[in-house]
N, C-alpha and C. Protein backbone atom coordinates (compact mmCIF):
# COMPACT_ATOMS: atom_id res chain seq x y z
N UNK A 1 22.68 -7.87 61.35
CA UNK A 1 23.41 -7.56 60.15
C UNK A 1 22.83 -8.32 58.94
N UNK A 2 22.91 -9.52 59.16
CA UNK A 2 21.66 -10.26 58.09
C UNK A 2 20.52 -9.68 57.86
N UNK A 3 19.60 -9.45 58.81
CA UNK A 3 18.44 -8.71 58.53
C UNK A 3 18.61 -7.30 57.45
N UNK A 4 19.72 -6.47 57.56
CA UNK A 4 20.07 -5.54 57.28
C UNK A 4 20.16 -5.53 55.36
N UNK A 5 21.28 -6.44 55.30
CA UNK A 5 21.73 -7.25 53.95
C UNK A 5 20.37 -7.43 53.50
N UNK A 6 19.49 -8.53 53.86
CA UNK A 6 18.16 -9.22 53.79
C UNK A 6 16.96 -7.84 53.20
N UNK A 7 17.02 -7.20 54.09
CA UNK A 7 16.51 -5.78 53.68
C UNK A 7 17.09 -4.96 52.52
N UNK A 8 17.88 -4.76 52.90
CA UNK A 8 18.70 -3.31 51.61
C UNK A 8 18.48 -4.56 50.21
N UNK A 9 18.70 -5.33 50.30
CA UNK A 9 18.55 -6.31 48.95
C UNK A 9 17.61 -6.74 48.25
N UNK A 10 15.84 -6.71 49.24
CA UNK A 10 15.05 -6.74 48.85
C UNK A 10 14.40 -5.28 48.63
N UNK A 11 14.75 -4.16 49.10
CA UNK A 11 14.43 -2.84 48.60
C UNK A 11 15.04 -2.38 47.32
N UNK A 12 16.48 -2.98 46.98
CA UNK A 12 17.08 -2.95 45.86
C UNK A 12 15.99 -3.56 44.38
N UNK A 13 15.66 -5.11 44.42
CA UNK A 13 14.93 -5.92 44.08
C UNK A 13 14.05 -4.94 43.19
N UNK A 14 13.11 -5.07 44.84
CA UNK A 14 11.07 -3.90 44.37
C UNK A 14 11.78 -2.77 43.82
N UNK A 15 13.03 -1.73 43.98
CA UNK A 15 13.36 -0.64 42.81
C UNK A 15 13.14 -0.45 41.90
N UNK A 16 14.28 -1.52 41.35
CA UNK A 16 14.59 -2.01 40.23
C UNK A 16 13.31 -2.29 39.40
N UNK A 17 12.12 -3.82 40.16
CA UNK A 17 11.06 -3.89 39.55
C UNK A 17 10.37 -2.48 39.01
N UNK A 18 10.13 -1.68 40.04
CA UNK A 18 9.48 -0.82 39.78
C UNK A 18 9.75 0.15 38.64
N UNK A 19 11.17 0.17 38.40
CA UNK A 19 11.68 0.93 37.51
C UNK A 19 11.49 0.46 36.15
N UNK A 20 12.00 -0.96 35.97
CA UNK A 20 11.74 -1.41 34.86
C UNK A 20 10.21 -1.34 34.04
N UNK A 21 9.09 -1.75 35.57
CA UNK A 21 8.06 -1.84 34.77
C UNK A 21 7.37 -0.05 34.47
N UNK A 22 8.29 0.71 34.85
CA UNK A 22 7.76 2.33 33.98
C UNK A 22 7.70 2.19 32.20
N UNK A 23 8.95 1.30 31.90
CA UNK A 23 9.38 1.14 30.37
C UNK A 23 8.87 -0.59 30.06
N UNK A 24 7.93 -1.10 30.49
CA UNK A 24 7.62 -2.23 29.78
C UNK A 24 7.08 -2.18 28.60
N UNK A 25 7.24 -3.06 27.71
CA UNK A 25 6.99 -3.09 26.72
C UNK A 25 5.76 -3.39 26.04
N UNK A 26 4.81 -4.16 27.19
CA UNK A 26 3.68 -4.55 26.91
C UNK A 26 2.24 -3.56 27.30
N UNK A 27 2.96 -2.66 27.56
CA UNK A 27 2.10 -1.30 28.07
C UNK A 27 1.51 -0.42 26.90
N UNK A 28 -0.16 -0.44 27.34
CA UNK A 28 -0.53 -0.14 26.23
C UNK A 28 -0.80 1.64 25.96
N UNK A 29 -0.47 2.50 25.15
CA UNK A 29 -0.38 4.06 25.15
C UNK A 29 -1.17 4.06 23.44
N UNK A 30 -2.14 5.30 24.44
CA UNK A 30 -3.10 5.54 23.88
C UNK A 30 -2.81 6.63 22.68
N UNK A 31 -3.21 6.18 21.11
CA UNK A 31 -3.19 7.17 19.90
C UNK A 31 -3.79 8.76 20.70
N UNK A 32 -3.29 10.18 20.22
CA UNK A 32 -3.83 11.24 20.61
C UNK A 32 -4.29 12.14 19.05
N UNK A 33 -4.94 12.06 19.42
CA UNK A 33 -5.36 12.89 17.94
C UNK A 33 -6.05 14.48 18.40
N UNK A 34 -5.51 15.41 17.74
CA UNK A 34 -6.17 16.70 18.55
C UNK A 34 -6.72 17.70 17.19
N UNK A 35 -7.59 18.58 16.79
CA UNK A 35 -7.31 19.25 15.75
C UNK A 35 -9.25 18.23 14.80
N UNK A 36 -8.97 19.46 13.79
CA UNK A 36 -10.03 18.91 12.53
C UNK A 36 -9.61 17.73 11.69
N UNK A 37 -9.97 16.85 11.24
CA UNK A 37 -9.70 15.89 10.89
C UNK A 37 -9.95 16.34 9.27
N UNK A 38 -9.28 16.32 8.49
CA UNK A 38 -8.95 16.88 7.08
C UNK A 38 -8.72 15.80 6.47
N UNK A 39 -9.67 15.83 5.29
CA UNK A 39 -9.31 14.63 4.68
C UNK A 39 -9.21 15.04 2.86
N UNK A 40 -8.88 14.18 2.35
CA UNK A 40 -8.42 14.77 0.91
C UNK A 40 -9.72 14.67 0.02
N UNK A 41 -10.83 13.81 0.35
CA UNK A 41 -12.05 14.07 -0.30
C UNK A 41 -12.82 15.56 0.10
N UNK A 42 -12.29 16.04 1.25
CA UNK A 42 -12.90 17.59 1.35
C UNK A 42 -12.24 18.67 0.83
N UNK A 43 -10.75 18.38 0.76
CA UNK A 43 -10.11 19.28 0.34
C UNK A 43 -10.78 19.19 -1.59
N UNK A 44 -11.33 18.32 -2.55
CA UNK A 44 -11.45 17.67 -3.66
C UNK A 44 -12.72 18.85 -3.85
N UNK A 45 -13.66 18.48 -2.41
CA UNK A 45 -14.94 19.12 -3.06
C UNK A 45 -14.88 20.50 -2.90
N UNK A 46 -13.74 21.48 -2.53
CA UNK A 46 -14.10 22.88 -2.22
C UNK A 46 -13.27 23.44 -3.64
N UNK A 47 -14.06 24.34 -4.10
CA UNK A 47 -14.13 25.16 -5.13
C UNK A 47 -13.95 26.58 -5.17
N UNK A 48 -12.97 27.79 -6.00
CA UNK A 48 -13.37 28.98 -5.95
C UNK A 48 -14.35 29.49 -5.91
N UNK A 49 -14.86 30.25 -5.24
CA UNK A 49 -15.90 31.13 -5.52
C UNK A 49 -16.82 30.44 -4.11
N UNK A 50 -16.78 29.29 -3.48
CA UNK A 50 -17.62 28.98 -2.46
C UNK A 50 -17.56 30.19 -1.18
N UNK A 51 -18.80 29.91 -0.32
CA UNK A 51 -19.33 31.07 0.28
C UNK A 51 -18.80 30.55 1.71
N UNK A 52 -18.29 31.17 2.47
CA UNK A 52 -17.97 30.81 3.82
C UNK A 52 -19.14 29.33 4.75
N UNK A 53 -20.19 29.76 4.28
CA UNK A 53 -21.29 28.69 4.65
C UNK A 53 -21.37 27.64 4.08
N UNK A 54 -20.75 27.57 2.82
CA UNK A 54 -20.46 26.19 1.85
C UNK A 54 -19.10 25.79 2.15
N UNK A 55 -18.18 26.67 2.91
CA UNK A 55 -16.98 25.74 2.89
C UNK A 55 -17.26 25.21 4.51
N UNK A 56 -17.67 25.68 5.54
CA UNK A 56 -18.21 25.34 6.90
C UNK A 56 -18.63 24.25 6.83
N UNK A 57 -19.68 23.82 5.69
CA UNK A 57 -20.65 22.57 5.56
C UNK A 57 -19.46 21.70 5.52
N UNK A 58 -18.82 21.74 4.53
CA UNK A 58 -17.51 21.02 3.93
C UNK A 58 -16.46 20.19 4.64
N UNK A 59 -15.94 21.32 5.49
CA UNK A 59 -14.54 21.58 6.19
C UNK A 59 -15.25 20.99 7.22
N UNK A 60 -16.37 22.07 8.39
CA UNK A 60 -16.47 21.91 9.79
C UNK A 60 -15.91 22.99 10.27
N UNK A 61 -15.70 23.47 11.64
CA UNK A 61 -15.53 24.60 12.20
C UNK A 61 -14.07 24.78 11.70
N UNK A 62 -13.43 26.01 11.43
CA UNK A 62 -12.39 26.24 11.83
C UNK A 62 -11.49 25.90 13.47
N UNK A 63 -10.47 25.76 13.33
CA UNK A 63 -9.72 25.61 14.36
C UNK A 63 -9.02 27.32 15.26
N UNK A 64 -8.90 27.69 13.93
CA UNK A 64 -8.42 28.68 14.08
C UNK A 64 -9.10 29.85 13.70
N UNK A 65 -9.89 30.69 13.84
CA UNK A 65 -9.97 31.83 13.38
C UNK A 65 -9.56 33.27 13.63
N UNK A 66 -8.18 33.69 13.38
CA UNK A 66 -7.86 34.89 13.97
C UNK A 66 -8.25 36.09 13.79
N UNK A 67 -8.76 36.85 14.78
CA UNK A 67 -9.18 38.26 14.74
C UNK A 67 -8.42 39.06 13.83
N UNK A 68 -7.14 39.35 14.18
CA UNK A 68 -5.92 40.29 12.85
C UNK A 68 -6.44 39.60 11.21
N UNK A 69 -6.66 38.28 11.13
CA UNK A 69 -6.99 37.61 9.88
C UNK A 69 -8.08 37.25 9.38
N UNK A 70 -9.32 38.11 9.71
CA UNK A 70 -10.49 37.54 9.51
C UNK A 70 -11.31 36.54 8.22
N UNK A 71 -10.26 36.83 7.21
CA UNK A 71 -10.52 36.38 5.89
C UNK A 71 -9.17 34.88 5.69
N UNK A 72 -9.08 34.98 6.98
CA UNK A 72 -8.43 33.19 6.83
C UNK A 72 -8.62 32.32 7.92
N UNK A 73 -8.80 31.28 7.23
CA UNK A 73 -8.92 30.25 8.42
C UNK A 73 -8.22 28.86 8.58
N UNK A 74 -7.92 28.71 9.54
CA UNK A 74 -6.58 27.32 9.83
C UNK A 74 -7.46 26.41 9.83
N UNK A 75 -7.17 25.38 10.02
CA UNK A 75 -7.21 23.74 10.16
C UNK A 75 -6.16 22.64 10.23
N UNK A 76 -5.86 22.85 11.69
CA UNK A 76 -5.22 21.95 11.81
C UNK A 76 -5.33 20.50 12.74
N UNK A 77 -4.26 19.53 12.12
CA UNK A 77 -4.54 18.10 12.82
C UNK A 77 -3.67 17.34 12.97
N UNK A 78 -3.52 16.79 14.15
CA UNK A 78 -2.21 16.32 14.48
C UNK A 78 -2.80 14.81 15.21
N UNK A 79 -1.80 13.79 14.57
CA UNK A 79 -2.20 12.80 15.80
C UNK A 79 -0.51 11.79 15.68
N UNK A 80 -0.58 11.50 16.97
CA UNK A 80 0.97 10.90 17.45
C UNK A 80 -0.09 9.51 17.94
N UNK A 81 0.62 8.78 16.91
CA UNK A 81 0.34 6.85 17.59
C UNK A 81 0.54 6.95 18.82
N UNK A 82 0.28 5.79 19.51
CA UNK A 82 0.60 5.46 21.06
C UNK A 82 1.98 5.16 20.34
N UNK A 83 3.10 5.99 21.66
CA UNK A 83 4.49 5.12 21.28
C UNK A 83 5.54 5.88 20.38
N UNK A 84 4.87 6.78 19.27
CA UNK A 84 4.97 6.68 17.71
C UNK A 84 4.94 8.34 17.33
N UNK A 85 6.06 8.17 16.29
CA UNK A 85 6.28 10.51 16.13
C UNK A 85 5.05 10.50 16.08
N UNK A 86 5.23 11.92 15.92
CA UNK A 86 3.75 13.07 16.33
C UNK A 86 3.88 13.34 14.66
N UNK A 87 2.71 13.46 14.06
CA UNK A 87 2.51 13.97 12.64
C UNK A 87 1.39 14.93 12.03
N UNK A 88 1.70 15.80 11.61
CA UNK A 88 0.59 16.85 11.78
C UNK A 88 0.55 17.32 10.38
N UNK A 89 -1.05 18.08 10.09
CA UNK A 89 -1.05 18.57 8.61
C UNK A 89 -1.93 20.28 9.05
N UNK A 90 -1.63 20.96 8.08
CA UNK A 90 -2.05 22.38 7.85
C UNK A 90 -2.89 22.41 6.76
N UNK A 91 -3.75 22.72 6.78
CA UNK A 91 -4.71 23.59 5.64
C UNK A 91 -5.42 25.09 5.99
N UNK A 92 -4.67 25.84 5.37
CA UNK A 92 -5.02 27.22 5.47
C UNK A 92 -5.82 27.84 4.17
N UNK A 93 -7.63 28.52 4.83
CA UNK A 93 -8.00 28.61 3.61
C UNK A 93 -8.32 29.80 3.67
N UNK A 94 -8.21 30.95 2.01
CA UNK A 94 -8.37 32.33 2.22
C UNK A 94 -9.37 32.50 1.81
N UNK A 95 -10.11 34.05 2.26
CA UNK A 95 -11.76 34.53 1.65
C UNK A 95 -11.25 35.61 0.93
N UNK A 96 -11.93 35.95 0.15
CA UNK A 96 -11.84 37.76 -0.66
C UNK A 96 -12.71 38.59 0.36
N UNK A 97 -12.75 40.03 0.00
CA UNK A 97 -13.58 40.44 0.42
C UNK A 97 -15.05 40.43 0.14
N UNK A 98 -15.33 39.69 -0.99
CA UNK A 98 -16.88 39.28 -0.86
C UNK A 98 -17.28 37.84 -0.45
N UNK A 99 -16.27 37.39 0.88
CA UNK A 99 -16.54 36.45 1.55
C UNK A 99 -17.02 35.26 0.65
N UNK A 100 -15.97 34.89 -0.32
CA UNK A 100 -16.07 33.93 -1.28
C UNK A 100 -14.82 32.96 -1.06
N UNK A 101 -14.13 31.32 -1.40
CA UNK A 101 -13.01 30.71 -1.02
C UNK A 101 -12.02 31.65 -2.26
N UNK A 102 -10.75 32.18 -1.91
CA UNK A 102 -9.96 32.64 -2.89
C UNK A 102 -8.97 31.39 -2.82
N UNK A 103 -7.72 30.91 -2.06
CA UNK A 103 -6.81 30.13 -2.02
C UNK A 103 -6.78 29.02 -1.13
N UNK A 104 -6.36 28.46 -1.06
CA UNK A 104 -6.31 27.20 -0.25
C UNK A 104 -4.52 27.03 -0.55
N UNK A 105 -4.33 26.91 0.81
CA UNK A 105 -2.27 26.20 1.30
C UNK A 105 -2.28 25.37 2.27
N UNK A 106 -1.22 24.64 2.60
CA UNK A 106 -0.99 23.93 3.40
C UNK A 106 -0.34 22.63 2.81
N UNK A 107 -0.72 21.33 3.17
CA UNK A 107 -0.26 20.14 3.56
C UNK A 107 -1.08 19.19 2.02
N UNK A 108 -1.62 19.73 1.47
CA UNK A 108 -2.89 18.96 0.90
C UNK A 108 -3.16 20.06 -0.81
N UNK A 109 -3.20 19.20 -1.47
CA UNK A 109 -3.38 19.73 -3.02
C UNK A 109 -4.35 19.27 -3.93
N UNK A 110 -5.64 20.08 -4.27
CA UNK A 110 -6.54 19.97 -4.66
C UNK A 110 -6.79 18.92 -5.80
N UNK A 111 -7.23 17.52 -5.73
CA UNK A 111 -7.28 16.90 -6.78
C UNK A 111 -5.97 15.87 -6.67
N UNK A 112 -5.01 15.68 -5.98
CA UNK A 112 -4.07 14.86 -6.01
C UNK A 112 -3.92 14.11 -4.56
N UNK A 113 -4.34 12.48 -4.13
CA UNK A 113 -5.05 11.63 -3.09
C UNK A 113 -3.27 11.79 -2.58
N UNK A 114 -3.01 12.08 -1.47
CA UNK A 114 -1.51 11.19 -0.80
C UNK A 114 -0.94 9.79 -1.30
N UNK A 115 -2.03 8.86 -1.79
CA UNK A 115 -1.60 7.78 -2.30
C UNK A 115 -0.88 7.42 -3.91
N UNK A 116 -1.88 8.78 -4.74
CA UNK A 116 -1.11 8.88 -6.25
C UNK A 116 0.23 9.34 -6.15
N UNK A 117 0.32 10.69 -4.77
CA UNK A 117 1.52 11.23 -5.12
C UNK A 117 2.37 10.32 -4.43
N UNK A 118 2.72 9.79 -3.53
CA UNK A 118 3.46 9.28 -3.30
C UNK A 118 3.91 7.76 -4.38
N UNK A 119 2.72 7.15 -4.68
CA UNK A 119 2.71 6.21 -6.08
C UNK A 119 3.65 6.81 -7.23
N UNK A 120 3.13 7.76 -7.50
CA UNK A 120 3.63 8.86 -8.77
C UNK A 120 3.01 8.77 -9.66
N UNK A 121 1.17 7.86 -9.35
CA UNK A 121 -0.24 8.16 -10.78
C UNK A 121 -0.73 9.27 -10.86
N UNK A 122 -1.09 9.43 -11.88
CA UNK A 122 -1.95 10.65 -12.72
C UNK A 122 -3.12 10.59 -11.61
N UNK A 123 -4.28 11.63 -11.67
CA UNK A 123 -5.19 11.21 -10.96
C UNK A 123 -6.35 11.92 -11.97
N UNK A 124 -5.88 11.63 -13.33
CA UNK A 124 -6.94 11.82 -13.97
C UNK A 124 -8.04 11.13 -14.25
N UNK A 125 -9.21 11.64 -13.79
CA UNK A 125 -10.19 11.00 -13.53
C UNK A 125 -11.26 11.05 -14.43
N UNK A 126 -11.13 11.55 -15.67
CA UNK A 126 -11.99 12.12 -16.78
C UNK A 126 -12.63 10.70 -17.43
N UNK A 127 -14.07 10.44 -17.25
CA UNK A 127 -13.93 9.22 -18.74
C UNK A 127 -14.80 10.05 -19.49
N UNK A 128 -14.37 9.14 -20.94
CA UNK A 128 -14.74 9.17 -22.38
C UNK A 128 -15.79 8.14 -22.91
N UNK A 129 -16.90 8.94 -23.11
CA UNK A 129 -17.66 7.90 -23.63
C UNK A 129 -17.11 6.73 -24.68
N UNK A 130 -17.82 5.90 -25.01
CA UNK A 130 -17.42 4.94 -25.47
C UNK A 130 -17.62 5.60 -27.85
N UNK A 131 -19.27 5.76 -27.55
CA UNK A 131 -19.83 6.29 -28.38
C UNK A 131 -19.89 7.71 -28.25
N UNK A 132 -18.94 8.32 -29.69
CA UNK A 132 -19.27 9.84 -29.59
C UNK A 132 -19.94 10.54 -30.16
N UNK A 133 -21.06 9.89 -30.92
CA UNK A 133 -22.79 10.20 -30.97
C UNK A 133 -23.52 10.78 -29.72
N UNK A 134 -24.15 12.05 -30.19
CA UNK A 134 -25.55 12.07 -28.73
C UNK A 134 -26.68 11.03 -29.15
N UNK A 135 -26.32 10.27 -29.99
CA UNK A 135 -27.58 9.05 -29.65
C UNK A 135 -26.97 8.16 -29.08
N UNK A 136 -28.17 7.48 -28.45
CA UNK A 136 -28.06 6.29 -27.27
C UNK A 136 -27.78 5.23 -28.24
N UNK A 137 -26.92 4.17 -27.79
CA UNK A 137 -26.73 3.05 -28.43
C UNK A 137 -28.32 1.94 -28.40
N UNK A 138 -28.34 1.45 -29.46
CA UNK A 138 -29.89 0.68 -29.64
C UNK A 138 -29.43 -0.92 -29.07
N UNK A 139 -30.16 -1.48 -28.51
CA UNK A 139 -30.25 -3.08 -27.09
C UNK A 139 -30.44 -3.68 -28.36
N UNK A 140 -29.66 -4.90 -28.52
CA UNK A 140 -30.00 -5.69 -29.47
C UNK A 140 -31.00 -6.59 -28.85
N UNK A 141 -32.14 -7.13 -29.43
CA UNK A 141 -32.94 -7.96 -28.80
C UNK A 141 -32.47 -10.04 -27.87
N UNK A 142 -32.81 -10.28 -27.21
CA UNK A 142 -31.91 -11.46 -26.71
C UNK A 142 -32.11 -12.57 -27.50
N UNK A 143 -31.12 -13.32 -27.83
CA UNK A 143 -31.58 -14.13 -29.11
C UNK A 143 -32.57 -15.40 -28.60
N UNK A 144 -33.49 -16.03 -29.20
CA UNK A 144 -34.34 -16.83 -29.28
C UNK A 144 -33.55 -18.45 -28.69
N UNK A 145 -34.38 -18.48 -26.96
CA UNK A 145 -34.01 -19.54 -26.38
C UNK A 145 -32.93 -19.27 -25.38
N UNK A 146 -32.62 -18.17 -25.23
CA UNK A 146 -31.17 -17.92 -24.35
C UNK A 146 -32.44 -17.71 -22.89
N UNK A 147 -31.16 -17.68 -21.46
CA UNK A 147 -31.69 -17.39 -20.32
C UNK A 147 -32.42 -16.04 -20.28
N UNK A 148 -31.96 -14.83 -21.25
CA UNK A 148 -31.95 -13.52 -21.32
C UNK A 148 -33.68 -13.49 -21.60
N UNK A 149 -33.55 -14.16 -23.07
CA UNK A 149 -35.06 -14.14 -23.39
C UNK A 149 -35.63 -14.58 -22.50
N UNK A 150 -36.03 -15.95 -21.65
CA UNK A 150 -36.42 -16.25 -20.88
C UNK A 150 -37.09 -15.36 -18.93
N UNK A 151 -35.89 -14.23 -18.96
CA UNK A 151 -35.92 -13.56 -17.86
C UNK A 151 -37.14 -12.40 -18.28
N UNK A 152 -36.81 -11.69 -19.50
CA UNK A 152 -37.47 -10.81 -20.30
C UNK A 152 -38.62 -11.33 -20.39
N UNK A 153 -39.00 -12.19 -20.60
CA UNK A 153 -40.40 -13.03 -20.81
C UNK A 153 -41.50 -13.04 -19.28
N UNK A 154 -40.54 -13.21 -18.61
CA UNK A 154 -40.72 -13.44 -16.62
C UNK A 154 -41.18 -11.87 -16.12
N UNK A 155 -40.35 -10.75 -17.03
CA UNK A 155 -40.50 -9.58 -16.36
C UNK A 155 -41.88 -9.28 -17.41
N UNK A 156 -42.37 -9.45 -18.29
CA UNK A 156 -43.49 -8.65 -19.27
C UNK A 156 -44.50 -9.60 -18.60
N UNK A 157 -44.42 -10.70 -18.07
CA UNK A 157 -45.79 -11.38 -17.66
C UNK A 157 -46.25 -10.55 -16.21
N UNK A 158 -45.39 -10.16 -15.83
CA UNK A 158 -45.83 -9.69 -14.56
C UNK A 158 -46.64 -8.59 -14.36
N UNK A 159 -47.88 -8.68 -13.39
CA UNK A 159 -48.83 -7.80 -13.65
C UNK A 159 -48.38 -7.13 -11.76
N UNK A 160 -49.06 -5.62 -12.51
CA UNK A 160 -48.31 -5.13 -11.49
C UNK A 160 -49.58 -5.27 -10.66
N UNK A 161 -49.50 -4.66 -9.52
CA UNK A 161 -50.32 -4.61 -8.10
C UNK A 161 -51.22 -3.73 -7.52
N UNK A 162 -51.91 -2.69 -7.32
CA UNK A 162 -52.04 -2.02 -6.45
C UNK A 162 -51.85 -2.19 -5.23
N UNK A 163 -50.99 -1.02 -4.48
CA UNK A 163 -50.13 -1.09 -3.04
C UNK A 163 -51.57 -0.81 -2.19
N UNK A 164 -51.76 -1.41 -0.83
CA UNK A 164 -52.23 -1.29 -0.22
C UNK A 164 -52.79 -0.15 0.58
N UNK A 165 -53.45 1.15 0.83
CA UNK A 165 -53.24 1.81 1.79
C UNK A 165 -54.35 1.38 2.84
N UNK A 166 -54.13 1.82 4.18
CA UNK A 166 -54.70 1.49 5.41
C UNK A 166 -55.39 2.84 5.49
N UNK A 167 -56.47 2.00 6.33
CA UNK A 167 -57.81 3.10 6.12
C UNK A 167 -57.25 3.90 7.89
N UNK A 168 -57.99 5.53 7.50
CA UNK A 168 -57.44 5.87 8.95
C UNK A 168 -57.81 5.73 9.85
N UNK A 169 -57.75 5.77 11.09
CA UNK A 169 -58.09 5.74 12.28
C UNK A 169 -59.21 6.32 12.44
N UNK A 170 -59.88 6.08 13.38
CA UNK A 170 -61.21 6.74 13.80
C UNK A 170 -60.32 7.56 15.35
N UNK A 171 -60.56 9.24 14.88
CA UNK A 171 -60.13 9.79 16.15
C UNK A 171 -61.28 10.19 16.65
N UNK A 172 -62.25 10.22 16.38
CA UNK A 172 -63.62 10.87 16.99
C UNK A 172 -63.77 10.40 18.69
N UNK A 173 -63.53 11.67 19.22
CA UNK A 173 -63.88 10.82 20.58
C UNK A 173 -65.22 10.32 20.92
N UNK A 174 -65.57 9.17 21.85
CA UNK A 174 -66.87 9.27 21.87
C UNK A 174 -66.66 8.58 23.38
């Protein structure tokens, strides 16, 4: 009867262990990422009027290309942390019939990074020259005794080189 107790109590025990360690915490689960990897600098560089072979270069294969839809193509990408929700994005892009980009939908908006919009910055990216002359602004010369003159002085002494070439091989068999 002891033996019995002794038994059923240590099968109880290893259960239990076993059960617990299904949900340990120190167990490591692997990120899954499945799908085209879409990123907002590609979505930036595709333009109306690009040719199915310029958005391919761009994008990368479609994920999707459906027969009923021949003039659209999916991209999609999903990746769930180890542990962690599943999060996924869509970019669906359309052709005309002269197999040119017409629209772009989905998850992602041409010209605006996930980080501005969620920030709430402009993402205007335009600069303005300084000078709004088409002439070039004129180098004032470095004044007399500065390091500047001194460097300038270092670069005009320098005589240039002729680069070496190596004479060719002798293939002549003999």
């Amino acid at each position: 009867m002891q033996n019995t107790k002794l038994l059923l109590t240590s099968f109880t025990f290893v259960g239990l262990l076993a059960l617990a360690g299904c949900s340990f915490p120190g167990v490591y689960k692997i990120d899954i990422q499945q799908g085209n990897v879409v990123t907002q600098d590609m979505i930036d560089q595709l333009r109306p009027g690009m040719t199915r072979r310029q958005v391919r270069f761009i994008m990368g294969n479609p994920l999707l290309a459906d027969t009923f839809h021949p003039d659209r193509w999916d991209y999609l990408y999903s990746l769930q942390p180890g542990g962690g929700e599943r999060q996924q994005e869509r970019v669906s892009l359309t052709f005309n019939a002269n197999d040119q980009l017409a629209s772009l939908s989905g998850d992602f908006k041409p010209g605006v990074s996930r980080d501005e919009a969620i920030l709430g910055k402009s993402s205007d990216t335009t600069v303005t020259p300084e000078n709004k002359g088409d002439q070039p602004q004129k180098e004032e010369p470095p004044k007399p005794g500065s390091l500047l003159e001194q460097i300038q002085n270092d670069v005009d002494k320098v005589e240039t080189v002729p680069v070496p070439t190596q004479e060719p091989l002798d293939t002549d068999p003999r």
